[in-house]
Every structure is written in structure tokens, then in C-alpha cells.
Protein backbone atom coordinates (compact mmCIF):
# COMPACT_ATOMS: atom_id res chain seq x y z
CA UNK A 1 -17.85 -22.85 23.83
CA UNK A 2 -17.42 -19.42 24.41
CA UNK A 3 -14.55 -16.93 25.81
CA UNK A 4 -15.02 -15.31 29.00
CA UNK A 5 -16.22 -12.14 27.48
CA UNK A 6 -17.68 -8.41 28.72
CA UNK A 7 -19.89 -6.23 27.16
CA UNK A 8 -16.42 -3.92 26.39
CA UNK A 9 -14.47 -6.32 24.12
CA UNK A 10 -15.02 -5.34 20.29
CA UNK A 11 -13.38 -6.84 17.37
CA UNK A 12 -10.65 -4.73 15.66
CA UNK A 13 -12.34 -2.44 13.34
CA UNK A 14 -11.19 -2.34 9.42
CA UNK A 15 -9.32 1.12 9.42
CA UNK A 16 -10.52 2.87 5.86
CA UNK A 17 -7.64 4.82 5.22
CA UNK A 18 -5.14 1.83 5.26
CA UNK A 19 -7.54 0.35 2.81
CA UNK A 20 -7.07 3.23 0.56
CA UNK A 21 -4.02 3.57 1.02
CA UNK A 22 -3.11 -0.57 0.31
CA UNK A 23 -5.54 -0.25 -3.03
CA UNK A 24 -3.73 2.96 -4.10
CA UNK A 25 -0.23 1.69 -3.69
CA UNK A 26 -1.19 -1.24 -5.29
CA UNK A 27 -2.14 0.23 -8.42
CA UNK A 28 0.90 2.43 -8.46
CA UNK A 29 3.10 -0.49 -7.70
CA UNK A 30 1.14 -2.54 -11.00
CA UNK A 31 0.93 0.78 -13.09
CA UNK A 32 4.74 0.88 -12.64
CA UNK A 33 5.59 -2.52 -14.17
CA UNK A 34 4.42 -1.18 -17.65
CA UNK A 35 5.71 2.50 -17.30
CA UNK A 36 9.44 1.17 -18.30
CA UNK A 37 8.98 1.04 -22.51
CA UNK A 38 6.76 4.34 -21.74
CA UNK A 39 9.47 6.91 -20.32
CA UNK A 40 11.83 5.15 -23.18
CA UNK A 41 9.86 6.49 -25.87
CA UNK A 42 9.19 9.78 -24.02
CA UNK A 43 13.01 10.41 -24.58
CA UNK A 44 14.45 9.26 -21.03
CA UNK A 45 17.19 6.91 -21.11
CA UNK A 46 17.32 3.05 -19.39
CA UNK A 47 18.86 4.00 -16.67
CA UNK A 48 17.13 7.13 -15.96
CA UNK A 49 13.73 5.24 -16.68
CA UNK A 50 14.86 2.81 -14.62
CA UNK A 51 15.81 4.97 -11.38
CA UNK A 52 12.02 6.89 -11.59
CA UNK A 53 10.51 3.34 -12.10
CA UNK A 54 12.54 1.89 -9.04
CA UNK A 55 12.16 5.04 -6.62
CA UNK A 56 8.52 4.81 -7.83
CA UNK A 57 7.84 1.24 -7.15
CA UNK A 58 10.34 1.22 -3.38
CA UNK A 59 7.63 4.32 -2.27
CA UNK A 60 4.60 2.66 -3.25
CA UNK A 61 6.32 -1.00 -1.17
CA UNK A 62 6.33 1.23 1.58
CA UNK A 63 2.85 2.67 1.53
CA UNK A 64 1.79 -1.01 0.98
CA UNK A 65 3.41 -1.92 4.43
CA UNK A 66 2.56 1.04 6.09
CA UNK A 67 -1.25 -0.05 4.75
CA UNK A 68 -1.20 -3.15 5.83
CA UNK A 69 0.83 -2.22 9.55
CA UNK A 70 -2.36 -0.52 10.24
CA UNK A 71 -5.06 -2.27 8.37
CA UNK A 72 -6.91 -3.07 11.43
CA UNK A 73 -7.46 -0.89 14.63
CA UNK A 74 -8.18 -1.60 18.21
CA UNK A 75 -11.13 0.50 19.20
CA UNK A 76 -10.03 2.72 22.27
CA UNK A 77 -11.81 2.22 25.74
């Protein structure tokens, strides 16, 4: 069976940008799980390693959301 439907109703198109933007904060969020023993032996300190890591991996949780918030847009009419 099939909706009542007109000639103006179009699925929700993928929106490229969010998709870039989900793939890229992705890979900063997994590049940041290993960069920990890295800033170490560049000279930082724990804690200071551990604050760039954390601000690092809260911004790229946000771009993620934001990504996937607006993975998908409505076509305008």
C-alpha cells in the first residue's frame, strides 16, 4: 500500500558537509586515544597531556553531534 503522496514530497537528502564533518571528528576523536604516551615523550606533563587530549576529544564530541544534528536535510519547497 502506498501513502497518499504528491509529486512535491522528496526524501531528506544526505547533507555532505555533516558527512565530512562526522568522518573528520571521528578520526580526531580515535587519533586522540593514542596521542596520550605521545605528548609524554614530547616533554608535556600528565596532566597537561591530559587537558589538550580532553579539550581535544570534548571539541571533536561536539562536531560529532553537530554532524549528526544535521546529517540529513529537508529539501526546501
Amino acid at each position: 500500500m502506498l501513502a497518499n503522496t504528491t509529486g512535491n514530497d522528496y526524501p531528506a537528502s544526505l547533507n555532505r558537509l555533516a558527512v565530512v564533518g562526522l568522518v573528520v571528528g571521528v578520526a580526531v576523536a580515535v587519533i586522540g586515544l593514542f596521542a596520550l604516551p605521545t605528548l609524554e615523550s614530547m616533554g608535556l606533563t600528565f596532566r597537561e597531556a591530559f587537558l589538550v587530549v580532553g579539550v581535544t576529544e570534548f571539541s571533536a564530541a561536539v562536531v560529532v553531534g553537530t554532524a549528526a544534528y544535521h546529517l540529513y536535510s529537508i529539501p526546501e519547497e
